[in-house]
C-alpha atoms as a PDB file:
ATOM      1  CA  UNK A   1     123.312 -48.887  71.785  1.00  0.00           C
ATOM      2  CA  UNK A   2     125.275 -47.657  68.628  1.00  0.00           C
ATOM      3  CA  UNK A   3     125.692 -50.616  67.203  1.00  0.00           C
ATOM      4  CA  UNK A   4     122.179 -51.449  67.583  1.00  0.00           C
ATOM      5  CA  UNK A   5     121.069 -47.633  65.720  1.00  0.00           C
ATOM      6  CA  UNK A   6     123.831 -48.293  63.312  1.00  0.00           C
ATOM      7  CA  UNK A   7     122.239 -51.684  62.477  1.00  0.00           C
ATOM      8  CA  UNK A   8     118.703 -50.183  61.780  1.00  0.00           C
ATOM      9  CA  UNK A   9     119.354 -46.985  60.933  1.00  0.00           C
ATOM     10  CA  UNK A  10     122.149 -44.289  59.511  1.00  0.00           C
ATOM     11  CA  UNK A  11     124.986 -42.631  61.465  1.00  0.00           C
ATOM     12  CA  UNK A  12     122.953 -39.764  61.886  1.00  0.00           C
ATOM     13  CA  UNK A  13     120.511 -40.794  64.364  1.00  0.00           C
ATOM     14  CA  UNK A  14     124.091 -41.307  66.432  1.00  0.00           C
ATOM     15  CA  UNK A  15     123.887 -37.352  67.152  1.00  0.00           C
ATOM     16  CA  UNK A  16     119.398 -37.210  67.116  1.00  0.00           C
ATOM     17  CA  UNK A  17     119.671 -39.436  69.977  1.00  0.00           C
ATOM     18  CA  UNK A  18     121.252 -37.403  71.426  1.00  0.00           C
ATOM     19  CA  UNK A  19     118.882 -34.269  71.716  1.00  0.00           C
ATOM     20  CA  UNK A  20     116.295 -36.426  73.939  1.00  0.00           C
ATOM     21  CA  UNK A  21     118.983 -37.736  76.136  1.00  0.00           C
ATOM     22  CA  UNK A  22     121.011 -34.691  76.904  1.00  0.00           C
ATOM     23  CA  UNK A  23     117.027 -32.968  77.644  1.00  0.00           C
ATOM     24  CA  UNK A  24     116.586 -35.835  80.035  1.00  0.00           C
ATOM     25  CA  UNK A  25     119.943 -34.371  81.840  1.00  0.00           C
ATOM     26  CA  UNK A  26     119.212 -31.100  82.054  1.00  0.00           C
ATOM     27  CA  UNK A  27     115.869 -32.148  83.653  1.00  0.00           C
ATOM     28  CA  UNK A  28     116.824 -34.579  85.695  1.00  0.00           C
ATOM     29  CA  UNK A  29     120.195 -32.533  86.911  1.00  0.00           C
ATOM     30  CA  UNK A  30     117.953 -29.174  87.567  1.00  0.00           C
ATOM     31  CA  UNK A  31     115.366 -31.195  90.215  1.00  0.00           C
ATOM     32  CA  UNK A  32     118.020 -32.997  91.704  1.00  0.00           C
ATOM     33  CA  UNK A  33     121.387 -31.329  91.278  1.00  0.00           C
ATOM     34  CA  UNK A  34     121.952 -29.032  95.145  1.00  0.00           C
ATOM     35  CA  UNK A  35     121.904 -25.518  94.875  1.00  0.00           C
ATOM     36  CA  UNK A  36     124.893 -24.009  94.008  1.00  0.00           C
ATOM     37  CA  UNK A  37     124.787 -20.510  96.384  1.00  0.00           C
ATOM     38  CA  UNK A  38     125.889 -17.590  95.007  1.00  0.00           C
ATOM     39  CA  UNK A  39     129.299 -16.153  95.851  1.00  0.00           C
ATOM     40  CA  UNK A  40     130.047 -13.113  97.841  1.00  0.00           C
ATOM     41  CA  UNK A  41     132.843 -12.370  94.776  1.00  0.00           C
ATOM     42  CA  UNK A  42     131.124 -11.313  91.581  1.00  0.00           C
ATOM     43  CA  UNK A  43     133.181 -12.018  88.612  1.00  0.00           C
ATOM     44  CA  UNK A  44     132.436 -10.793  84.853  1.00  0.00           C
ATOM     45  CA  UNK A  45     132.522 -12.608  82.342  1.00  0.00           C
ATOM     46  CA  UNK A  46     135.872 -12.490  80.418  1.00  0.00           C
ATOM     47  CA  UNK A  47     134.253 -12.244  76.727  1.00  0.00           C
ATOM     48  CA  UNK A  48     137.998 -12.116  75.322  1.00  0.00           C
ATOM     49  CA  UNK A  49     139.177 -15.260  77.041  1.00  0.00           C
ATOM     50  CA  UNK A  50     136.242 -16.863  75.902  1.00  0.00           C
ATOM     51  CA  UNK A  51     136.903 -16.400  72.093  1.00  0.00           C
ATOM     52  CA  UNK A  52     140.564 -16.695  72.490  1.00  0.00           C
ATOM     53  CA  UNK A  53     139.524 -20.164  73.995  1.00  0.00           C
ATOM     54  CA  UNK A  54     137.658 -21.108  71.560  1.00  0.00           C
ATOM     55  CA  UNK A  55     139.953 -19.930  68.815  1.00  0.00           C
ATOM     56  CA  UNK A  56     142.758 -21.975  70.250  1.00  0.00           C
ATOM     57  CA  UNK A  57     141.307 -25.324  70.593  1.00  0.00           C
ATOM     58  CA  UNK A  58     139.774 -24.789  67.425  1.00  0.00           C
ATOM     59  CA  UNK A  59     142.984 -23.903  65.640  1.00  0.00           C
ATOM     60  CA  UNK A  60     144.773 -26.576  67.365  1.00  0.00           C
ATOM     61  CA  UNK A  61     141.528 -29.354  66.246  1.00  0.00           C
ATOM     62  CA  UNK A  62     141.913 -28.415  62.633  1.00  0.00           C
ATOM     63  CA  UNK A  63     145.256 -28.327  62.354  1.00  0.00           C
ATOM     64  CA  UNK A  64     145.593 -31.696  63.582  1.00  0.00           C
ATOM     65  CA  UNK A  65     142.543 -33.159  61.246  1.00  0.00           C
ATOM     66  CA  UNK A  66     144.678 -31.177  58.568  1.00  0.00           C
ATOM     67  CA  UNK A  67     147.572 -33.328  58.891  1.00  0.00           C
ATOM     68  CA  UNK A  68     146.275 -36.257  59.507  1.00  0.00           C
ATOM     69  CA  UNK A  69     144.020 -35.741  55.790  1.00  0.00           C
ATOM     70  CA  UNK A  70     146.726 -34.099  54.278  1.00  0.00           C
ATOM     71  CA  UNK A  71     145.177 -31.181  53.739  1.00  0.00           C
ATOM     72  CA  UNK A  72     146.319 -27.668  51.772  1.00  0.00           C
ATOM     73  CA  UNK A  73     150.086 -27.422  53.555  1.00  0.00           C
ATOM     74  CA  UNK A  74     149.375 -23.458  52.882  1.00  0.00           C
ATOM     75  CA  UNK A  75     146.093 -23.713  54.956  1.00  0.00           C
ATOM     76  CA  UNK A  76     147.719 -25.322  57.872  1.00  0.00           C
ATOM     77  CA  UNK A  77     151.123 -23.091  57.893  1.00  0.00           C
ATOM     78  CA  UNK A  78     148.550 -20.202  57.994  1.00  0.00           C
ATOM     79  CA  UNK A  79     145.695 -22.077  61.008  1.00  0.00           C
ATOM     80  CA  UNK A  80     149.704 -23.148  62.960  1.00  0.00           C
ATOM     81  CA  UNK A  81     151.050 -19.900  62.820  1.00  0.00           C
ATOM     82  CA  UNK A  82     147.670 -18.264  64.005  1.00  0.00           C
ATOM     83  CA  UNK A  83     147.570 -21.043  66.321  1.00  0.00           C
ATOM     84  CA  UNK A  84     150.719 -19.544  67.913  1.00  0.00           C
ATOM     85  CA  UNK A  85     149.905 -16.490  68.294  1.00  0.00           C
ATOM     86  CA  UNK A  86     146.272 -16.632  69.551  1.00  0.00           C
ATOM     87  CA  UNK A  87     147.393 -19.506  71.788  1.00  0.00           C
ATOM     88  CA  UNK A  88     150.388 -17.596  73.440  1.00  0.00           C
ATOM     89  CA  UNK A  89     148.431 -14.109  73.761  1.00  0.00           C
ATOM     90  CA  UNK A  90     145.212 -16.401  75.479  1.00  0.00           C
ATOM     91  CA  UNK A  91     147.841 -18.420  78.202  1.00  0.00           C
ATOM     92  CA  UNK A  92     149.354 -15.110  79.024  1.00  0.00           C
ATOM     93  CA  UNK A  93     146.373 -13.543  79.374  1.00  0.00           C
ATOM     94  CA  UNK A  94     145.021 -16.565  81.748  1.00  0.00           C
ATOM     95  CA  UNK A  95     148.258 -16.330  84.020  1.00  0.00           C
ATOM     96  CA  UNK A  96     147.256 -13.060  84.929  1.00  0.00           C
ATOM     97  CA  UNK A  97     143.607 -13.495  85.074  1.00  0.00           C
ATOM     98  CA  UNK A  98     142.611 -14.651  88.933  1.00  0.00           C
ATOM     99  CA  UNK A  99     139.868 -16.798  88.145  1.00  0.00           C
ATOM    100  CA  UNK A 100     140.964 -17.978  84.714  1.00  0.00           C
ATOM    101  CA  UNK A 101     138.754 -19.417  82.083  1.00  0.00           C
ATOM    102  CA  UNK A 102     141.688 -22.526  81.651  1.00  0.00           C
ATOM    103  CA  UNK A 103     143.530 -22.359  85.001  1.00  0.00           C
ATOM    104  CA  UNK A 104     147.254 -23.350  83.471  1.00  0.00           C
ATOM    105  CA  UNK A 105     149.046 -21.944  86.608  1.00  0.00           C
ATOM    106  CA  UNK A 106     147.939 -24.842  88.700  1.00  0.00           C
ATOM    107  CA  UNK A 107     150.426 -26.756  86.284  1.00  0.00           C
ATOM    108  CA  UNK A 108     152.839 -25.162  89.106  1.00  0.00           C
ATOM    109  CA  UNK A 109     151.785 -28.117  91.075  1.00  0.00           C
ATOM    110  CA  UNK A 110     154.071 -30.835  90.385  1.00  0.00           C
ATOM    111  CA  UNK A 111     151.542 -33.762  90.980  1.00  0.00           C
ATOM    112  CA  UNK A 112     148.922 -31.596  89.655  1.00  0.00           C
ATOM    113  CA  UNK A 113     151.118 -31.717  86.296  1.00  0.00           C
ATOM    114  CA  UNK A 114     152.247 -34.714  85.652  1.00  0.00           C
ATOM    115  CA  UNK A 115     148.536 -36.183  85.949  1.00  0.00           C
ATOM    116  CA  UNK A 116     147.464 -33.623  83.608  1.00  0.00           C
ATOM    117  CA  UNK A 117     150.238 -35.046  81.682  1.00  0.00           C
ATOM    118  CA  UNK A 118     149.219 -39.042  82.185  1.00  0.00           C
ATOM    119  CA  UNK A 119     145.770 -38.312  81.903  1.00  0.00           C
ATOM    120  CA  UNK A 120     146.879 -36.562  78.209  1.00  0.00           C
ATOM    121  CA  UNK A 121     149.111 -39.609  77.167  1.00  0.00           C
ATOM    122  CA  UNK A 122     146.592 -41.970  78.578  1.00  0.00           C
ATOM    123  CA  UNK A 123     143.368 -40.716  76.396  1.00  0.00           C
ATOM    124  CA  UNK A 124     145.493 -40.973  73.326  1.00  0.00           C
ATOM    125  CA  UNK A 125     146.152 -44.512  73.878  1.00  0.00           C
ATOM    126  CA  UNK A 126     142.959 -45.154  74.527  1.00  0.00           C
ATOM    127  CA  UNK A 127     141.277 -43.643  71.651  1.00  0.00           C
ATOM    128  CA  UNK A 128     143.807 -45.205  69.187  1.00  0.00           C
ATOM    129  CA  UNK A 129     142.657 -48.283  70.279  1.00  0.00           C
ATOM    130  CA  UNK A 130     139.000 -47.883  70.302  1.00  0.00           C
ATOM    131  CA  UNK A 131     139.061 -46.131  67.083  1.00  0.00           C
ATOM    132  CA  UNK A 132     140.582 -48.157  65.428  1.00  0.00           C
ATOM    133  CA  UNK A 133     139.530 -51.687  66.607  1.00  0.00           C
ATOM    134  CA  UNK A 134     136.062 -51.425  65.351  1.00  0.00           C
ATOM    135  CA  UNK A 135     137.488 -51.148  61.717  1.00  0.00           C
ATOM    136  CA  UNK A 136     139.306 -54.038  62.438  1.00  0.00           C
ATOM    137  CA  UNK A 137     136.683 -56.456  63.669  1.00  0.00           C
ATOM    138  CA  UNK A 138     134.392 -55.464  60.862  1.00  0.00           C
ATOM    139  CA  UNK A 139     136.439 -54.971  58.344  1.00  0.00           C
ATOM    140  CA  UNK A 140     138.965 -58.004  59.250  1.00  0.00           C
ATOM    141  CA  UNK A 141     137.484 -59.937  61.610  1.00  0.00           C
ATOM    142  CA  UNK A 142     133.832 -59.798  59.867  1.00  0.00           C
ATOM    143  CA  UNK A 143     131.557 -58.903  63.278  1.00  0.00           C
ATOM    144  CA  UNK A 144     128.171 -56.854  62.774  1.00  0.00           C
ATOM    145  CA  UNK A 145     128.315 -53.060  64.521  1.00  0.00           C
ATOM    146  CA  UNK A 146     125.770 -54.833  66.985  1.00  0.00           C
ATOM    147  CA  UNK A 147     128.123 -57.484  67.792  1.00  0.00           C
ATOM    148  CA  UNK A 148     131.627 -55.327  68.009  1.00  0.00           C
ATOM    149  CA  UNK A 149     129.304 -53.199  70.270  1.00  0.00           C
ATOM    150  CA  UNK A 150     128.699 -55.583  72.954  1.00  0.00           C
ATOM    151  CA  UNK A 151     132.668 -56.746  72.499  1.00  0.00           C
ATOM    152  CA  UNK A 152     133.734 -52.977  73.487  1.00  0.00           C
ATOM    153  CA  UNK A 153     131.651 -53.195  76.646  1.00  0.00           C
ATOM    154  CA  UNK A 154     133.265 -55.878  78.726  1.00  0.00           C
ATOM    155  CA  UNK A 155     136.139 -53.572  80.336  1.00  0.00           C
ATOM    156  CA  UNK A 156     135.589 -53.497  84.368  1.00  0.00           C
ATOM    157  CA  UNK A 157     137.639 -50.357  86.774  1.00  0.00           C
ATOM    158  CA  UNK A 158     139.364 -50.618  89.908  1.00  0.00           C
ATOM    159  CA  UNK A 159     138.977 -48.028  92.881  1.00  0.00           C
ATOM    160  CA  UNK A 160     141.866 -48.168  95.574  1.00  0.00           C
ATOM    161  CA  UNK A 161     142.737 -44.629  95.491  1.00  0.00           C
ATOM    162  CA  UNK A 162     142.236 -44.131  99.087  1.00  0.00           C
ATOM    163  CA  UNK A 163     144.116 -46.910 100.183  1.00  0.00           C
ATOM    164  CA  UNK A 164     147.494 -47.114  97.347  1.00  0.00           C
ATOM    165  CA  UNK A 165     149.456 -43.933  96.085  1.00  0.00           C
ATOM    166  CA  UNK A 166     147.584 -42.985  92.704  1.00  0.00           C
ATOM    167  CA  UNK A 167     151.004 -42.799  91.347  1.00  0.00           C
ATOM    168  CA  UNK A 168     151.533 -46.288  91.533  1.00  0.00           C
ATOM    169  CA  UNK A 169     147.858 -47.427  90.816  1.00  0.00           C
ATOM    170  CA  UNK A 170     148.484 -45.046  87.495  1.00  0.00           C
ATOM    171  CA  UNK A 171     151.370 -47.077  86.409  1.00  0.00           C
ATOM    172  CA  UNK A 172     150.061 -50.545  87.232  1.00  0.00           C
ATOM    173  CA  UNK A 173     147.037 -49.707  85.649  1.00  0.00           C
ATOM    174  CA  UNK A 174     148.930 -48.521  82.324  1.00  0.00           C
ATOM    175  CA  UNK A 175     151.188 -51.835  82.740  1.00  0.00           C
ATOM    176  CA  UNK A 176     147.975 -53.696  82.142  1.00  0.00           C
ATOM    177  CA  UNK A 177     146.608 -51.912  79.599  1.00  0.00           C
ATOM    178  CA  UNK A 178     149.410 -51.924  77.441  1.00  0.00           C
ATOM    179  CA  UNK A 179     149.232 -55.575  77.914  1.00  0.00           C
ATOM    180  CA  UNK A 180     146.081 -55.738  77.528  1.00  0.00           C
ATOM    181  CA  UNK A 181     146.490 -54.377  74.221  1.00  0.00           C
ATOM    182  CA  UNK A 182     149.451 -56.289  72.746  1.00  0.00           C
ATOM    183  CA  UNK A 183     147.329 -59.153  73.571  1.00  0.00           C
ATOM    184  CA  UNK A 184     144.729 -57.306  71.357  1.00  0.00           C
ATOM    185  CA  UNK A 185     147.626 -56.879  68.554  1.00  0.00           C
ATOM    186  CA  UNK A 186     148.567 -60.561  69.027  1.00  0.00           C
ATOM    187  CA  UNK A 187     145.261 -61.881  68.045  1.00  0.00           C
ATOM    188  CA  UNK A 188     144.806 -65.040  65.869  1.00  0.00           C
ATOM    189  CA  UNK A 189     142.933 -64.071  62.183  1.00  0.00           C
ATOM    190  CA  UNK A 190     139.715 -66.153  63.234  1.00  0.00           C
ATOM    191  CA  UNK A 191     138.739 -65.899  67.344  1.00  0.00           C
ATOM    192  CA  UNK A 192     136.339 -66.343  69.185  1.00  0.00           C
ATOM    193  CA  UNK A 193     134.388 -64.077  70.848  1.00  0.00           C
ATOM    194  CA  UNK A 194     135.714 -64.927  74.099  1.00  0.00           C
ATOM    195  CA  UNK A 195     139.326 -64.426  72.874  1.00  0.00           C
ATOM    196  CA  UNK A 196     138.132 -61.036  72.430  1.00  0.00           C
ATOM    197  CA  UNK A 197     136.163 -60.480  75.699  1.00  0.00           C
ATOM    198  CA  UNK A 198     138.911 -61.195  77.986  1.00  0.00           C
ATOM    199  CA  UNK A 199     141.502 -58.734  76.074  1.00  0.00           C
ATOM    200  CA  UNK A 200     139.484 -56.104  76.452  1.00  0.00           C
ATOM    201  CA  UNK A 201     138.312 -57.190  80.210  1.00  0.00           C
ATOM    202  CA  UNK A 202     142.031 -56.779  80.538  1.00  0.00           C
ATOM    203  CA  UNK A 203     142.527 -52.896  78.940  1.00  0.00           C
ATOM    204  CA  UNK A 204     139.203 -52.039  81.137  1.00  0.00           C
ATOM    205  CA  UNK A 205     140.318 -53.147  83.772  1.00  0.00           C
ATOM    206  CA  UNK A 206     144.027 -51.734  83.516  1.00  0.00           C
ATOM    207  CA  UNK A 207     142.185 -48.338  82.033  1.00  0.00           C
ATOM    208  CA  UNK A 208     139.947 -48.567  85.258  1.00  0.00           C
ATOM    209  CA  UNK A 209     142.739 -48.674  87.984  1.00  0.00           C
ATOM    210  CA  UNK A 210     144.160 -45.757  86.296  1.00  0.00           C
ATOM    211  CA  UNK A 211     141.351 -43.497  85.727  1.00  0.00           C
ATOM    212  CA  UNK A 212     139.342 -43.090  89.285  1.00  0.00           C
ATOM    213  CA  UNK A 213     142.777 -42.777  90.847  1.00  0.00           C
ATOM    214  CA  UNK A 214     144.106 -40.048  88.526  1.00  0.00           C
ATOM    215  CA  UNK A 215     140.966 -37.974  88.398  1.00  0.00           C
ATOM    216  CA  UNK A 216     141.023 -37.490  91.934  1.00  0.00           C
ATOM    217  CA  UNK A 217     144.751 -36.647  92.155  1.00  0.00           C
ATOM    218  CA  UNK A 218     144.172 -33.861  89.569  1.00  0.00           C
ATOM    219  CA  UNK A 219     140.866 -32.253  91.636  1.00  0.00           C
ATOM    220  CA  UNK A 220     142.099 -32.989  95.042  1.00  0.00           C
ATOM    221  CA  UNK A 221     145.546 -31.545  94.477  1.00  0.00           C
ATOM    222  CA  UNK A 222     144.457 -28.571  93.642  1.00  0.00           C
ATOM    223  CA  UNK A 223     143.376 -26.019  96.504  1.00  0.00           C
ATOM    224  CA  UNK A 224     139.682 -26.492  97.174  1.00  0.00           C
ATOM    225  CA  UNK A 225     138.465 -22.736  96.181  1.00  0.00           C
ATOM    226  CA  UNK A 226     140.015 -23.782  92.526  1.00  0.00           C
ATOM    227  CA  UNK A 227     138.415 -27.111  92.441  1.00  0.00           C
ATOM    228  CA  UNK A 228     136.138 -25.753  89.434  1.00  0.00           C
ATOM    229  CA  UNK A 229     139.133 -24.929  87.483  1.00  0.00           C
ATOM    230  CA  UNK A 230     140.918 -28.114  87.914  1.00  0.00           C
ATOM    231  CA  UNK A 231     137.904 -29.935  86.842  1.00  0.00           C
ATOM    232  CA  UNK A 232     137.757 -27.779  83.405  1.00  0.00           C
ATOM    233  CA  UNK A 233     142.078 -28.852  83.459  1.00  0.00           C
ATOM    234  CA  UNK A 234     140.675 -32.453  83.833  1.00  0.00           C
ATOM    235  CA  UNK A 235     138.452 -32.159  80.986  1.00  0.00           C
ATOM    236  CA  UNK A 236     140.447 -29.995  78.558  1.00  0.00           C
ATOM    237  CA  UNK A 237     143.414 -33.034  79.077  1.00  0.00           C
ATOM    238  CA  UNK A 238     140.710 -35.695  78.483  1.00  0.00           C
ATOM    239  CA  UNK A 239     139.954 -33.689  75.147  1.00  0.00           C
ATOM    240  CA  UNK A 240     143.557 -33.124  74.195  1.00  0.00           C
ATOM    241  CA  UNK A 241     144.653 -36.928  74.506  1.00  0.00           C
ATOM    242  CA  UNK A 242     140.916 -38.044  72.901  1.00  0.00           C
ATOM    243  CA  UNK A 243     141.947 -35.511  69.913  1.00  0.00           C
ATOM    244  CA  UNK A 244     145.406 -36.405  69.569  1.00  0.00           C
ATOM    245  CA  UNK A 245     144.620 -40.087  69.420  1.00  0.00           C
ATOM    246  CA  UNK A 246     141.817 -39.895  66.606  1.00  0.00           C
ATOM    247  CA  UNK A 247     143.757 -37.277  64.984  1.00  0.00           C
ATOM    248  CA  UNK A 248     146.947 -40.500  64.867  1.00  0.00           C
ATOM    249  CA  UNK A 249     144.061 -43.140  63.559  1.00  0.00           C
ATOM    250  CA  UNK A 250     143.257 -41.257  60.968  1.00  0.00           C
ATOM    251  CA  UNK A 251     146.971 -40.614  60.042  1.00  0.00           C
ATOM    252  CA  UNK A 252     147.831 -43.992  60.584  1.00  0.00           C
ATOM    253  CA  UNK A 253     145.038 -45.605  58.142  1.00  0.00           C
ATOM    254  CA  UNK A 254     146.233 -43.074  55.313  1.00  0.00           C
ATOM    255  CA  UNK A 255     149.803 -43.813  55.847  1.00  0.00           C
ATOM    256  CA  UNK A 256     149.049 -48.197  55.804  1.00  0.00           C
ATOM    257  CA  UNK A 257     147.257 -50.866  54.017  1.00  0.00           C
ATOM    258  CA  UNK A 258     143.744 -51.926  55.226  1.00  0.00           C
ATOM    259  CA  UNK A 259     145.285 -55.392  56.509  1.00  0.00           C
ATOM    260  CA  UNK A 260     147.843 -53.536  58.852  1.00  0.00           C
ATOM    261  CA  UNK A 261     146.000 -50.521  60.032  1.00  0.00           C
ATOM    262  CA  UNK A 262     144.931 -51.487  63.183  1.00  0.00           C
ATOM    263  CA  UNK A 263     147.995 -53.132  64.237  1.00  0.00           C
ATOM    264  CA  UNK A 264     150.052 -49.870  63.650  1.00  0.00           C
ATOM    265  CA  UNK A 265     147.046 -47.850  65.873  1.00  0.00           C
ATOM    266  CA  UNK A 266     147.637 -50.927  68.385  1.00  0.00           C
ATOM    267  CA  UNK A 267     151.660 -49.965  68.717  1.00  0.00           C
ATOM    268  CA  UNK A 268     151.107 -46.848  68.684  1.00  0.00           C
ATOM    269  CA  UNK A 269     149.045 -47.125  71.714  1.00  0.00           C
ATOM    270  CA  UNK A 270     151.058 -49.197  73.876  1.00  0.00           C
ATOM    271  CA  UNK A 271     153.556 -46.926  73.540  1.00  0.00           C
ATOM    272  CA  UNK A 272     151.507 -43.842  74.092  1.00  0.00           C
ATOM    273  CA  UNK A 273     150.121 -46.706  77.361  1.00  0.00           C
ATOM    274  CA  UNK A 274     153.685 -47.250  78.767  1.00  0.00           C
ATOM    275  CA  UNK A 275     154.518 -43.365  78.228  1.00  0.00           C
ATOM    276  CA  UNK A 276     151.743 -42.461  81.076  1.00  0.00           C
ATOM    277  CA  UNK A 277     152.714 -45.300  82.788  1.00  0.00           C
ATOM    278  CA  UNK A 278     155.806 -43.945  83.353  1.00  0.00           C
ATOM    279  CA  UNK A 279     154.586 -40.605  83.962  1.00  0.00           C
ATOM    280  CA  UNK A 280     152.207 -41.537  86.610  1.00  0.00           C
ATOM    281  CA  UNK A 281     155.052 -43.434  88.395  1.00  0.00           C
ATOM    282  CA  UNK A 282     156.916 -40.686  88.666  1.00  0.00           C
ATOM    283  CA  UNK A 283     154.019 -38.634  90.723  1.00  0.00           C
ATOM    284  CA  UNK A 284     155.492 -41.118  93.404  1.00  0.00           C
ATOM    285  CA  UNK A 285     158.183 -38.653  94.718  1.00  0.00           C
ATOM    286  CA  UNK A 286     155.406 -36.351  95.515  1.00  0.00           C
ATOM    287  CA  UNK A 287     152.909 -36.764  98.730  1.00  0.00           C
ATOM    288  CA  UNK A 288     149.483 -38.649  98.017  1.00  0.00           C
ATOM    289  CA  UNK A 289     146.694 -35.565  97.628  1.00  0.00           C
ATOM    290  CA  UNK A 290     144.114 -38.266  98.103  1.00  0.00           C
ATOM    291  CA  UNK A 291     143.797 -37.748 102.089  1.00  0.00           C
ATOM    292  CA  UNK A 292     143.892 -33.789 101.984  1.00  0.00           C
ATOM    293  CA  UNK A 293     140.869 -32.029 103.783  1.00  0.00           C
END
């Protein structure tokens, strides 16, 4: 759908479409969504978590772009060293909340953790790949944005969670991702679109096995009253590893020549891919939370 706005129109109907679709949602999820009761508990709103939230990830966002575009070094010494400070006061501050805005005591759970950590590691292999490849095959390879569009859509997922230990599905799935992608770095100058297709049918489907699994580890390991909070974990990790990895694209394509670009995000991301692997095979030494009632 992207490639198809890109083709007959400019980037910024990307974000217009947007408006309509995200309506549609809140439509759609408000007749349909169940009733969500409220609880006997009332909780206020913690106005100075919220702004020492935002203030964090923001801090940490910019000063990540800033390196990456080699920004002012004065700029970013001052947004890091605020970033410190506003950072340590708000995950203090949460550890002694009860219902915290970002929940990081559940990181006391050891498979709670490490899948924050995979799931971290994992994102920012995936974005430096998907970043970066559609450079490539336009740029390199000479596809349309309509054409690299329908490339990007052949991965397929796996869903064995309830039957294998996530830990293990996490690291197979990461085995064949990273393969998938050094098959991606291995491509010849001129292929066809088939000897596209099946190397990213191969990340999908390696990205797949690992995903479903490790989503459900993170939720279900947490106690069920905090299942809210592990959710936000889930999502704040997903938004860490998809920040860190565009952040290292746009590093990498200042640091190396148009020709190599890719191929250095492509590295970069089977070693970030091996580095969850590994983490998710350690979650082995602790008990499956996939069965828990």
């Amino acid at each position: 759908i992207a490639g198809s706005i890109l083709t007959l129109g400019s980037w910024h109907w990307l974000f217009v479409i947007n408006i309509p679709l995200g309506l549609a949602a809140l439509v759609i999820g408000h007749q349909l969504l169940p009733h969500n009761p409220a609880s006997d508990v009332k909780h206020k709103f913690d106005r100075i978590s919220a702004i020492a939230n935002a203030l964090t990830f923001g801090l940490l966002i910019y000063t990540l772009e800033g390196f990456a575009h080699a920004e002012n070094r004065k700029f970013i010494a001052i947004q890091l060293v605020l970033l410190i400070i506003i950072g340590t006061y708000f995950i203090r501050r949460q550890l002694k909340e009860t219902t915290p805005i970002l929940p990081v005591d559940l990181l006391k759970i050891p498979i709670f953790a490490l899948s924050i950590g995979t799931s971290i590691t994992s994102f920012t292999a995936q974005m430096l790949a998907m970043v970066s490849l559609p450079f490539f095959m336009q740029n390199i390879l000479g596809y349309s944005a309509v054409e690299i569009g329908l490339l990007l859509t052949a991965p397929l997922a796996g869903r064995l969670v309830e039957k294998v230990h996530p830990g293990l599905l996490g690291g197979i799935g990461m085995a064949i991702f990273a393969t998938g992608l050094f098959t991606l770095y291995l491509l010849p100058p001129h292929p066809a679109e088939w000897n596209i297709i099946w190397r990213m049918a191969l990340c999908g489907m390696g990205f797949g096995l690992f995903q479903t699994p490790n989503n459900v580890t993170i939720v279900s390991s947490a106690p069920t009253h905090r299942s809210g909070g592990a959710s936000g974990m889930l999502g704040t990790a997903r938004l860490l590893g998809q920040t860190l990895g565009t952040t290292l694209v746009a590093l990498l394509f200042r640091i190396f020549a148009e020709g190599h670009r890719a191929q250095a995000c492509l590295l970069l991301a089977i070693f970030f891919a091996i580095a969850a692997g590994v983490v998710s095979s350690i979650r082995m030494t602790q008990a499956s939370p996939a069965g828990k009632k």
